[in-house]
Protein backbone atom coordinates (compact mmCIF):
# COMPACT_ATOMS: atom_id res chain seq x y z
CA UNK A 1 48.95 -9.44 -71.64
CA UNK A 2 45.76 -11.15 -72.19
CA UNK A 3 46.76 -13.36 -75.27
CA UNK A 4 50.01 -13.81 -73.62
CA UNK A 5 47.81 -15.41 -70.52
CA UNK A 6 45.71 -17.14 -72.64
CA UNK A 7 48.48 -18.73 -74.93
CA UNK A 8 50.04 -20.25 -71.48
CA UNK A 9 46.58 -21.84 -70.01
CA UNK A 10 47.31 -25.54 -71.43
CA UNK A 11 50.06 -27.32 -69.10
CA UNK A 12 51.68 -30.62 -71.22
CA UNK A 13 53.35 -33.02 -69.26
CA UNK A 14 55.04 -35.99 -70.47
CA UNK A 15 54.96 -39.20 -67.38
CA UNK A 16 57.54 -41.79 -66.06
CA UNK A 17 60.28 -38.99 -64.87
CA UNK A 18 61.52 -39.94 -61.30
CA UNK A 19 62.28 -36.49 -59.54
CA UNK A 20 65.58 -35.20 -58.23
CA UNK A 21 67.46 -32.61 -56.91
CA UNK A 22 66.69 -29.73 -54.40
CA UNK A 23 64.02 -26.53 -54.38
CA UNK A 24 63.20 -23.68 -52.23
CA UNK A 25 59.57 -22.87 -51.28
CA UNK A 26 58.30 -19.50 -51.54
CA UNK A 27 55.99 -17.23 -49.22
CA UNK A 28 52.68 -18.59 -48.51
CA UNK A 29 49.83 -16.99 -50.60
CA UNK A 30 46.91 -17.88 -47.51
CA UNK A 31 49.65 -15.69 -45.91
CA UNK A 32 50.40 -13.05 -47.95
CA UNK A 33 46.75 -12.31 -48.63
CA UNK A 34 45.46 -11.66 -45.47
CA UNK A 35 48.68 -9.45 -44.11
CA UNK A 36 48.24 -6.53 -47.28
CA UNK A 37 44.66 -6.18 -46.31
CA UNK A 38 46.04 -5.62 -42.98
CA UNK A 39 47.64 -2.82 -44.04
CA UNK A 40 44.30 -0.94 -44.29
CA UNK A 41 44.53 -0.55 -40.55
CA UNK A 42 47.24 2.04 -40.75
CA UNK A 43 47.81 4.93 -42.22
CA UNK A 44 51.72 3.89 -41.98
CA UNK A 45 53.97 2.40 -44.56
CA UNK A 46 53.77 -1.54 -44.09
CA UNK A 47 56.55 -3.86 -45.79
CA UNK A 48 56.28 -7.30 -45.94
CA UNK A 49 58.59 -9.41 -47.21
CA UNK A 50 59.06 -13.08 -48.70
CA UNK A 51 55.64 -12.56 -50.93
CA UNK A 52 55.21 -15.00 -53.91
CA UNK A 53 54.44 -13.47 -57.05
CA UNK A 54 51.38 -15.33 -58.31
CA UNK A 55 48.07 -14.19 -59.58
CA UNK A 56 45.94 -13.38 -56.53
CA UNK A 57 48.66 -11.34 -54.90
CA UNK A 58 48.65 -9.28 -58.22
CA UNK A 59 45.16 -8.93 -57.92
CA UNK A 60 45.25 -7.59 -54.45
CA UNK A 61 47.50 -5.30 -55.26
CA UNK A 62 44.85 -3.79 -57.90
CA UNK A 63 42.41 -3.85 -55.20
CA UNK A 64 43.99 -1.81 -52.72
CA UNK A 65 45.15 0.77 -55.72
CA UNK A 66 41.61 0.93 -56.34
CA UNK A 67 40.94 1.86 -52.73
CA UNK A 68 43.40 4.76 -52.82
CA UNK A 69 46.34 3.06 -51.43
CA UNK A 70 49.61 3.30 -52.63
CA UNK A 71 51.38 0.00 -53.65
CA UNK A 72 54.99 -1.00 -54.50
CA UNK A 73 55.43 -4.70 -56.14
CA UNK A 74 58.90 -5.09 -56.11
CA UNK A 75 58.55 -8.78 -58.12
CA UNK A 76 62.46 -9.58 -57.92
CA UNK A 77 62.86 -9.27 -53.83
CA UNK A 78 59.49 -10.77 -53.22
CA UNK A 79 58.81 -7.41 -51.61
CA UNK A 80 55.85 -5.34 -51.90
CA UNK A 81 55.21 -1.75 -49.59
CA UNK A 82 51.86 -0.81 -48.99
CA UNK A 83 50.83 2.81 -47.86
CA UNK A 84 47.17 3.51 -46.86
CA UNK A 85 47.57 6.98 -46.13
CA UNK A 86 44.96 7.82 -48.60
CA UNK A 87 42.20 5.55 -49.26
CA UNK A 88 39.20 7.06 -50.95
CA UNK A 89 36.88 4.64 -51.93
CA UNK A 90 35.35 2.06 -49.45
CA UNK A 91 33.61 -0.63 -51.85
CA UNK A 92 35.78 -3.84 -53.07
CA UNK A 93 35.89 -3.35 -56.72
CA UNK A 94 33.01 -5.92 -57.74
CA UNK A 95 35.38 -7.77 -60.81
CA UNK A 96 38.16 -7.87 -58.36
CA UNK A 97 36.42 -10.27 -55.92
CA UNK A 98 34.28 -12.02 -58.10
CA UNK A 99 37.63 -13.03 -59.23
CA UNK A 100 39.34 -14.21 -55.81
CA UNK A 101 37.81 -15.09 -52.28
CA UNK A 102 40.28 -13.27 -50.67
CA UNK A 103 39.46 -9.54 -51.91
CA UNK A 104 36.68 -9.89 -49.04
CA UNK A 105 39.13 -9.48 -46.24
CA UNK A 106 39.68 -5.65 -47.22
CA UNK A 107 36.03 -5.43 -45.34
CA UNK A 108 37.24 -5.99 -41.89
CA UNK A 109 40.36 -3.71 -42.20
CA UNK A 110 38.11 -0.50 -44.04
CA UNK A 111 34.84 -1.16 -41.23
CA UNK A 112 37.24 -1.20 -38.44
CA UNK A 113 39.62 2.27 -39.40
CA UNK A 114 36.74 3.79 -41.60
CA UNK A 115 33.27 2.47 -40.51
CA UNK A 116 32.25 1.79 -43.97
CA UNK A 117 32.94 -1.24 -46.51
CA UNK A 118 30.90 -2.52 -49.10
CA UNK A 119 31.60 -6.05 -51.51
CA UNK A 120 29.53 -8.61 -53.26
CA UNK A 121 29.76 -11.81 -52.14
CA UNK A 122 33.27 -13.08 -52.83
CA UNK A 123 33.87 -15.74 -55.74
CA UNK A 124 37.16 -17.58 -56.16
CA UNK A 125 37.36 -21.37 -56.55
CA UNK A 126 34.76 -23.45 -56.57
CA UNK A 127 34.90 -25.59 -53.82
CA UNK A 128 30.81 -25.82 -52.74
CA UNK A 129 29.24 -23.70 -50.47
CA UNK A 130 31.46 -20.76 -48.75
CA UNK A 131 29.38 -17.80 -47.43
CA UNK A 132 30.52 -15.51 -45.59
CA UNK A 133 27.77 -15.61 -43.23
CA UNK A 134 30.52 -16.16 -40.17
CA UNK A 135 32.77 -12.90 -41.08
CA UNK A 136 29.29 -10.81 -41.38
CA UNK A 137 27.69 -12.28 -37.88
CA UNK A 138 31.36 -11.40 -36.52
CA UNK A 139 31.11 -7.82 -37.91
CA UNK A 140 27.77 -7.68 -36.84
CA UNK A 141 28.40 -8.68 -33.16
CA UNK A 142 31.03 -5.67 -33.40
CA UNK A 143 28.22 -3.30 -34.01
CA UNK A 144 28.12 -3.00 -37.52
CA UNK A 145 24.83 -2.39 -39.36
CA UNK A 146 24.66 -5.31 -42.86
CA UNK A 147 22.40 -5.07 -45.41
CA UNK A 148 22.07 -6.59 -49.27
CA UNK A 149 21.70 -3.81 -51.29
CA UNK A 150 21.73 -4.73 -55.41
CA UNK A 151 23.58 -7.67 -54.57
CA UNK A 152 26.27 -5.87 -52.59
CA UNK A 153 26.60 -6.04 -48.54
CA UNK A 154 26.85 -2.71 -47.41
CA UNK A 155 28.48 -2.99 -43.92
CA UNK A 156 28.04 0.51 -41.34
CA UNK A 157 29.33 1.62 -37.84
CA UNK A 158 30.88 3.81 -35.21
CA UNK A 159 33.51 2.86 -33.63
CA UNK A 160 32.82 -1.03 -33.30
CA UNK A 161 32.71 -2.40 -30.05
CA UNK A 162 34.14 -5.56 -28.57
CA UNK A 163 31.82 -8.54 -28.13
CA UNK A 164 32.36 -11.98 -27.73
CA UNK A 165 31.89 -13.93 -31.00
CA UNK A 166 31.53 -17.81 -31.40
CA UNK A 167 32.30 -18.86 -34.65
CA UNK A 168 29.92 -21.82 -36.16
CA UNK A 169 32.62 -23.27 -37.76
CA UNK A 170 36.67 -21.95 -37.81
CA UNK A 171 36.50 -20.32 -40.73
CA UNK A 172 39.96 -18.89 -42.11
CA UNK A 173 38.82 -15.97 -43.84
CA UNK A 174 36.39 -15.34 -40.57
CA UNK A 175 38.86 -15.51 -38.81
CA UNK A 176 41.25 -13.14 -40.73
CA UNK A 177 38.44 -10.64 -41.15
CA UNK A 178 37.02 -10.36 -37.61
CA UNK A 179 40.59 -10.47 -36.18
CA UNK A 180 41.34 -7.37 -38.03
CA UNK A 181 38.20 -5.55 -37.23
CA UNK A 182 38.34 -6.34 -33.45
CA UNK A 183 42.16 -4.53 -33.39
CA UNK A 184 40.56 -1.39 -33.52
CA UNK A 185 37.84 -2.11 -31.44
CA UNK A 186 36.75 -0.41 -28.61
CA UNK A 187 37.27 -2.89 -25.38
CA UNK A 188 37.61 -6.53 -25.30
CA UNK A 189 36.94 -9.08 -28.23
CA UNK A 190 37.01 -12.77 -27.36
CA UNK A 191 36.53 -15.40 -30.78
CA UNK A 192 35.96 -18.44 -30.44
CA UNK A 193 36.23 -21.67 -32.80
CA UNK A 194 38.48 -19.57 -34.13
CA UNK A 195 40.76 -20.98 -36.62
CA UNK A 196 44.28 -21.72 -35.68
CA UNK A 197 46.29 -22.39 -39.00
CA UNK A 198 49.45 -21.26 -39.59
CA UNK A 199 48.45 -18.66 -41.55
CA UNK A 200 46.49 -17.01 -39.34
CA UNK A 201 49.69 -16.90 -36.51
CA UNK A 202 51.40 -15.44 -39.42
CA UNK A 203 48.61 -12.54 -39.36
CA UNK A 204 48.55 -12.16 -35.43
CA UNK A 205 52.18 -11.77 -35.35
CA UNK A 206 52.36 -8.90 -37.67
CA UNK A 207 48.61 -7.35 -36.10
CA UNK A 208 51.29 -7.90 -32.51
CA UNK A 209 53.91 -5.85 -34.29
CA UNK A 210 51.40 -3.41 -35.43
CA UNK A 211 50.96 -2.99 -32.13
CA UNK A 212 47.20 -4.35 -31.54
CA UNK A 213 46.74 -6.43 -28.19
CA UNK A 214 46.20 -10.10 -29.19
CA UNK A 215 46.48 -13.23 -26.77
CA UNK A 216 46.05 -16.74 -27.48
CA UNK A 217 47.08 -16.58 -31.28
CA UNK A 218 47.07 -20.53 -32.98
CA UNK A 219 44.77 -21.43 -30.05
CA UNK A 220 40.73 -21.88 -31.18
CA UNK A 221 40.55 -18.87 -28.65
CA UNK A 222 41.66 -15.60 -29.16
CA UNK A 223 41.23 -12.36 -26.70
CA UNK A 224 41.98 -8.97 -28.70
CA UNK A 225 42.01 -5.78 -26.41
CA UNK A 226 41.16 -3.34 -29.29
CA UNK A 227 43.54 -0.03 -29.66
CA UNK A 228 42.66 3.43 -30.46
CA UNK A 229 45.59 3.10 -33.86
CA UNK A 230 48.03 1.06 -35.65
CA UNK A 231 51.44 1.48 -36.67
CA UNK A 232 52.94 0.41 -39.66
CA UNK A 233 54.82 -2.91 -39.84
CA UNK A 234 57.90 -4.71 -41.78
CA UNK A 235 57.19 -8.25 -41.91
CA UNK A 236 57.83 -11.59 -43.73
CA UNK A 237 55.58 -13.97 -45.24
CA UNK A 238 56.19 -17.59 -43.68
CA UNK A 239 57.23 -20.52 -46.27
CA UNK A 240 54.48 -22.05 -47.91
CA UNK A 241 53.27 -25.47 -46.76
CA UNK A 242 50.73 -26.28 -49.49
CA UNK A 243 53.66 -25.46 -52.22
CA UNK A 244 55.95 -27.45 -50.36
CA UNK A 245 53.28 -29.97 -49.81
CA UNK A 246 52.84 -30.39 -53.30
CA UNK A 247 56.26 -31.06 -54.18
CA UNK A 248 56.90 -33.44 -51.44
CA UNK A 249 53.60 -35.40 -52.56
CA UNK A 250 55.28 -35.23 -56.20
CA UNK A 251 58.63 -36.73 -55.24
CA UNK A 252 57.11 -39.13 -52.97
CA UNK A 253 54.84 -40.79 -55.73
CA UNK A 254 57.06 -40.26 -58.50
CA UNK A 255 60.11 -42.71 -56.50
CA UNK A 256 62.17 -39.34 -56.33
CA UNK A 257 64.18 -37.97 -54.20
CA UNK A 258 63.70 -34.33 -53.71
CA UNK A 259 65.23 -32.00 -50.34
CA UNK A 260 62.67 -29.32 -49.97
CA UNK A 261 64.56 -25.43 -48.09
CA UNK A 262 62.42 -23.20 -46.42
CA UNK A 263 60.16 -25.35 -44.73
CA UNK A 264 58.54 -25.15 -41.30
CA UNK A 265 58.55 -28.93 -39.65
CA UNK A 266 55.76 -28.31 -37.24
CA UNK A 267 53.59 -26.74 -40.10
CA UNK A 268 53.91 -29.82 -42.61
CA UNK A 269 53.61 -32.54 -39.60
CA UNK A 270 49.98 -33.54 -41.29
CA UNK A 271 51.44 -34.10 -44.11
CA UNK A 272 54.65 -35.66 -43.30
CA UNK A 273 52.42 -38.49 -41.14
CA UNK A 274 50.51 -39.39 -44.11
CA UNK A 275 53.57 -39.52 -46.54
CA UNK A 276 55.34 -41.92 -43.83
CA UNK A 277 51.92 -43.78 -43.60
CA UNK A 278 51.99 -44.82 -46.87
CA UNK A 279 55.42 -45.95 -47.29
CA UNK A 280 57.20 -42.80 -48.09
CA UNK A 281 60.71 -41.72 -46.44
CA UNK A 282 61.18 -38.16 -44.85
CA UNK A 283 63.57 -36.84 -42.75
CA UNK A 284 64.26 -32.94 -41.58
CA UNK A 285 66.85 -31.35 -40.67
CA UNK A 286 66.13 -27.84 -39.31
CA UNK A 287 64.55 -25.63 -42.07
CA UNK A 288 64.59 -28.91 -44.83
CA UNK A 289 62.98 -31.84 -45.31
CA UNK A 290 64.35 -34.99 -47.76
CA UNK A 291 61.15 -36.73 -49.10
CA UNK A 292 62.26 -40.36 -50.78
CA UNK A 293 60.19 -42.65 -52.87
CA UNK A 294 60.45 -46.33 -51.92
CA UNK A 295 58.77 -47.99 -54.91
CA UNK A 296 56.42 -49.21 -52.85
CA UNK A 297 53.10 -46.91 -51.65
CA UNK A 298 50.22 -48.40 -49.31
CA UNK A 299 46.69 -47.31 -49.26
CA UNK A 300 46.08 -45.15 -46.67
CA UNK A 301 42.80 -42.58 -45.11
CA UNK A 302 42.71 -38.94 -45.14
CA UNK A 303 40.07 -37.04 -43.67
CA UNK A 304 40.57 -32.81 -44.75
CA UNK A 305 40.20 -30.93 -41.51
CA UNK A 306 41.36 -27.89 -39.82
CA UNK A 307 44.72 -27.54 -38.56
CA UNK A 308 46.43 -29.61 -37.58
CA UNK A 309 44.42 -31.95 -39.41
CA UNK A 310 45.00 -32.85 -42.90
CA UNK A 311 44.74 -29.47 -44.96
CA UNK A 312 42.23 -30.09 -47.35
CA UNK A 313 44.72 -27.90 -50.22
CA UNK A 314 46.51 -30.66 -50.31
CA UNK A 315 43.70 -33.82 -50.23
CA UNK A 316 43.81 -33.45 -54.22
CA UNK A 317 47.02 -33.87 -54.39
CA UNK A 318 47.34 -36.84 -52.07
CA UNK A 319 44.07 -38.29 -54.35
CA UNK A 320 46.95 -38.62 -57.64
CA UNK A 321 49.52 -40.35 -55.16
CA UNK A 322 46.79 -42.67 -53.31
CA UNK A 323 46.12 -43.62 -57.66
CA UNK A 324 49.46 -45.51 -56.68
CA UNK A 325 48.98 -47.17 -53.56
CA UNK A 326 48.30 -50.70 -53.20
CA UNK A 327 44.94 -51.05 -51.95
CA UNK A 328 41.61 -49.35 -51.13
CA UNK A 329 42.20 -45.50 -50.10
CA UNK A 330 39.35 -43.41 -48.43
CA UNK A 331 39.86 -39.76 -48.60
CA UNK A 332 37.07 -37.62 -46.46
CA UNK A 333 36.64 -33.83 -47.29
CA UNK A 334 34.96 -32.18 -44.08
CA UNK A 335 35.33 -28.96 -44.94
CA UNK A 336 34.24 -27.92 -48.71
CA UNK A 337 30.98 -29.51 -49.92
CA UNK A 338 32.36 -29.95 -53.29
CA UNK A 339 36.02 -30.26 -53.45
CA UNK A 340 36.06 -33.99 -55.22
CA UNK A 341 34.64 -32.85 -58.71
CA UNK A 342 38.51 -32.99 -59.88
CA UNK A 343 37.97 -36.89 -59.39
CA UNK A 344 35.83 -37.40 -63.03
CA UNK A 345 39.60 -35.25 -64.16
CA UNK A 346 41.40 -37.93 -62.73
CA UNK A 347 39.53 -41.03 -64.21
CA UNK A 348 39.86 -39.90 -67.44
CA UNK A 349 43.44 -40.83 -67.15
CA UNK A 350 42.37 -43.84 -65.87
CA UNK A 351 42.08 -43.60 -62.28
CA UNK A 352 40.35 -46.20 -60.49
CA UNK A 353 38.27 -43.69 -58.13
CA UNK A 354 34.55 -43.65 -56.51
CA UNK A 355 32.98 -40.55 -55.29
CA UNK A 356 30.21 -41.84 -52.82
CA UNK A 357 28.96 -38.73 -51.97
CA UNK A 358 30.30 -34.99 -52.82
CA UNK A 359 32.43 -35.25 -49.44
CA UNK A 360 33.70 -39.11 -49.82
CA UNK A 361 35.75 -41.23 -52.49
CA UNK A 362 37.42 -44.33 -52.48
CA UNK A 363 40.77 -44.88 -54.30
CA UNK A 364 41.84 -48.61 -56.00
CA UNK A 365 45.47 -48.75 -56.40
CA UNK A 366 47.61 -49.17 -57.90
CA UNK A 367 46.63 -47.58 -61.11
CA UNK A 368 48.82 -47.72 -64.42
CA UNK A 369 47.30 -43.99 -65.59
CA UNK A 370 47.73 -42.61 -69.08
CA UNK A 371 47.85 -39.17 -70.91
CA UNK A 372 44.72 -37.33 -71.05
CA UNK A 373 43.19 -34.40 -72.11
CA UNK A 374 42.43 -32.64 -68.44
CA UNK A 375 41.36 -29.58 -67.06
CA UNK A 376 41.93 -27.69 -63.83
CA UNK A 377 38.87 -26.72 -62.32
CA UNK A 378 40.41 -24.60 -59.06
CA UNK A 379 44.14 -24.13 -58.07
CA UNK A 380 44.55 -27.68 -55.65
CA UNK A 381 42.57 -30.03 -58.60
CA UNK A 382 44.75 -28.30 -61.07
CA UNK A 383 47.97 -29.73 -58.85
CA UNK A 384 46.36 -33.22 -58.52
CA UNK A 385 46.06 -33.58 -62.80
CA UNK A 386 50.08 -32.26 -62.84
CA UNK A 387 51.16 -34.98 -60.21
CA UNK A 388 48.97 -37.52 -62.23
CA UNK A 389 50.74 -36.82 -65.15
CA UNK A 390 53.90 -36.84 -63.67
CA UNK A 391 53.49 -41.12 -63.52
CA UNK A 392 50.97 -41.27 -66.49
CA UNK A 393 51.91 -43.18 -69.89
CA UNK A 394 52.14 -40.48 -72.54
CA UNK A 395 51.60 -36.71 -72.70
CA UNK A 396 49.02 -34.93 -70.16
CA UNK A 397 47.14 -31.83 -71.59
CA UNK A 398 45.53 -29.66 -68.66
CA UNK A 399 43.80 -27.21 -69.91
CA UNK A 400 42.70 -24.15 -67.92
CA UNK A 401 46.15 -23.91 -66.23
CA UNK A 402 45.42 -20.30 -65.15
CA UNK A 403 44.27 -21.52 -61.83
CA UNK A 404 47.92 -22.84 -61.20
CA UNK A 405 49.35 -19.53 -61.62
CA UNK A 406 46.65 -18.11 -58.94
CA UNK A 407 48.17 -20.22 -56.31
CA UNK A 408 51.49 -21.11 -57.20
CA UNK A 409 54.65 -19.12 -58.08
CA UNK A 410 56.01 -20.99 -61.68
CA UNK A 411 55.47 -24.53 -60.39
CA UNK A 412 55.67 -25.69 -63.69
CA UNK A 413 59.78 -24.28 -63.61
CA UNK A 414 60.51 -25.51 -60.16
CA UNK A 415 58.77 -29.20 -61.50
CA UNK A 416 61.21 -28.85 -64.27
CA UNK A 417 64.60 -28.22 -61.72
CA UNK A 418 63.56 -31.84 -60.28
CA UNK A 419 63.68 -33.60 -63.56
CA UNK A 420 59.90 -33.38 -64.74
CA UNK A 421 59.37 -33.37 -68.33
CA UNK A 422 56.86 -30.65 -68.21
CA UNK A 423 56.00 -27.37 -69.91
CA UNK A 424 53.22 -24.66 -71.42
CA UNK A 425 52.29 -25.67 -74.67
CA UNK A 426 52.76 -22.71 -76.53
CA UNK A 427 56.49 -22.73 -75.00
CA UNK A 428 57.15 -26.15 -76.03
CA UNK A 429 55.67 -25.65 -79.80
CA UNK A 430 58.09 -22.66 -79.84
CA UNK A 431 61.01 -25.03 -79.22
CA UNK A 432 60.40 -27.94 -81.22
């Protein structure tokens, strides 16, 4: 499996293709995530349906095996069952989350139901500074006991107790965690600053059917009147915007013409703004939207905030289609401290782009861009060097395409249904 892994982490992509035709989006991975760790709070079978099969979910799966859960990955109906009827171990297996961000969020579900977690800080992409400093103060303001022991928090309680809890920022995977925790805690838990992003309705649906007691879910305030247990739940993973944010970015910059299925209107508004902004053509009709290039892109601003600002998983993106704008671009990133280092990626395909600071860069379009050697530094700057090359002169190499796989399910395939000349390189050497 390894060499197999390793032989597909070099993406080739060959430019000029104009996109066509129609794809379906998949389940959302910020989704997915989050709702199997909630299946710690139960001792219940939980089902959830509509889950992409990409990297990170795999490696969640490992995680809560490794906890003593049992775990059914059903990869060709999207459908995994989880059963946490028999969890024996409490700490989040160290390579697991040093591996992805989101193995932290088994520490809300195993302090709430077990009064015990342990996990070194959580790595992931590197996007700047992201400590977990909020989800700890949250646990913490529950009644849990923290301390660093060799590297490790180990987080104690009771029963936790509801507290009101102001966030310092609206952290996702704050919110996620202390959500979770406060389901099970004794009396009232108010958050606020909370964050309100799709995914995180997605999570306080299924917590609803689960049967906690959660008001004011995608509001920045949420009330949780904590429950003594948890049922089990059958649920399904809602579509994924960043996927089908990609794609419509692609089609858009490309002069495509590409309908997108499975798509929730309200969820890509953001996006769909900012495409219209700069000269791009989308329409919806109900669960579809038809993105349309007009040959013609204007410069535009995007400033990376919470929802339902700009998600900043798709400001990289937006970077390789602003590299084809007429005019000066700004793009703003006000949530990572460090999210632009894929722009030195992007100029050596020629890219006309100025960080100013880690947060700021200006964009000079447009940009004729050629065929590079590349490399994906996280999943979102990964996406960015496969749009590039999707209008660069020549063959793109991106190297390290692992980070693709983490985030999205077979992009490269779905990019090849619309037209794009693009494949692994060991996969095209095998056919020529």
């Amino acid at each position: 499996m390894a060499v197999v892994a390793a032989a597909r982490d070099c993406i080739v992509v060959r430019g000029r293709t104009r996109l066509h035709g129609r794809v379906a989006i998949g389940g959302a991975k910020n989704a997915a995530l989050p709702a199997m760790a909630a299946a710690l709070l139960t001792e219940e079978e939980c089902t959830l349906e509509n889950v992409p099969i990409i990297e990170d979910v795999l490696v969640m799966v490992e995680l809560l095996r490794q906890l003593g859960a049992t775990v059914d990955l059903d990869p060709e109906q999207h459908r995994v069952r989880i059963c946490a009827a028999t969890i024996h171990a409490f700490e989040a297996p160290p390579e697991l989350v040093a591996r992805m961000r989101a193995s932290f969020l088994v520490t809300g579900p195993l302090l709430a139901r077990f009064g015990c977690a342990r996990s070194i800080p959580p790595g992931g992409c590197q996007l700047g500074s992201r400590p977990v400093d909020v989800d700890l103060r949250g646990f913490a303001k529950l009644g849990a006991t923290i301390e660093l022991v060799d590297g490790a928090y180990e987080m104690r309680a009771g029963r936790l107790r509801g507290s009101e809890i102001y966030m310092d920022y609206p952290s996702n995977t704050g919110t996620y965690n202390v959500l979770m925790a406060a389901t099970l805690a004794q009396g009232t838990t108010t958050i606020l600053n909370a964050a309100a992003e799709p995914e995180i309705v997605n999570l306080g649906n299924i917590l609803r059917d689960m049967g906690a007691r959660i008001h004011g879910i995608g509001t920045p305030k949420l009330v949780v009147q904590g429950v003594d247990r948890l049922r089990g739940y059958r649920a399904s993973i809602l579509p994924d915007r960043l996927e089908a944010g990609t794609i419509a970015i692609a089609a858009a910059m490309t002069d495509g013409e590409v309908i997108i299925d499975h798509v929730v209107e309200d969820d890509m508004a953001p996006l769909t703004y900012k495409l219209r902004e700069t000269g791009a053509e989308v329409w919806w009709a109900e669960s579809s939207m038809l993105v349309r290039g007009t040959g013609h892109l204007r410069a535009t601003e995007i400033q990376a905030l919470p929802f339902p600002g700009f998600p900043t998983d798709l400001q990289a993106a937006f970077a390789a289609l602003l590299t084809q704008a007429h005019g000066r671009s700004r793009i703003v990133e006000r949530i990572f401290n460090d999210r632009l280092r894929y722009a030195a990626e992007l100029a050596k395909m020629g890219a006309r782009i100025q960080v100013l600071d880690k947060q700021e860069a200006l964009i000079e379009g447009p940009t004729p861009l050629h065929g590079a050697p590349v490399r994906a530094l996280d999943i979102r700057s990964g996406a960015c060097l496969v749009l590039a090359g999707l209008v660069a002169d020549g063959e793109t190499w991106i190297h390290d395409a692992y980070h693709l796989r983490r985030g999205y399910e077979d992009l490269v395939g779905k990019l090849a249904s619309l037209g794009a000349d693009i494949g692994y390189a060991n996969d095209l050497a095998a056919s020529s």
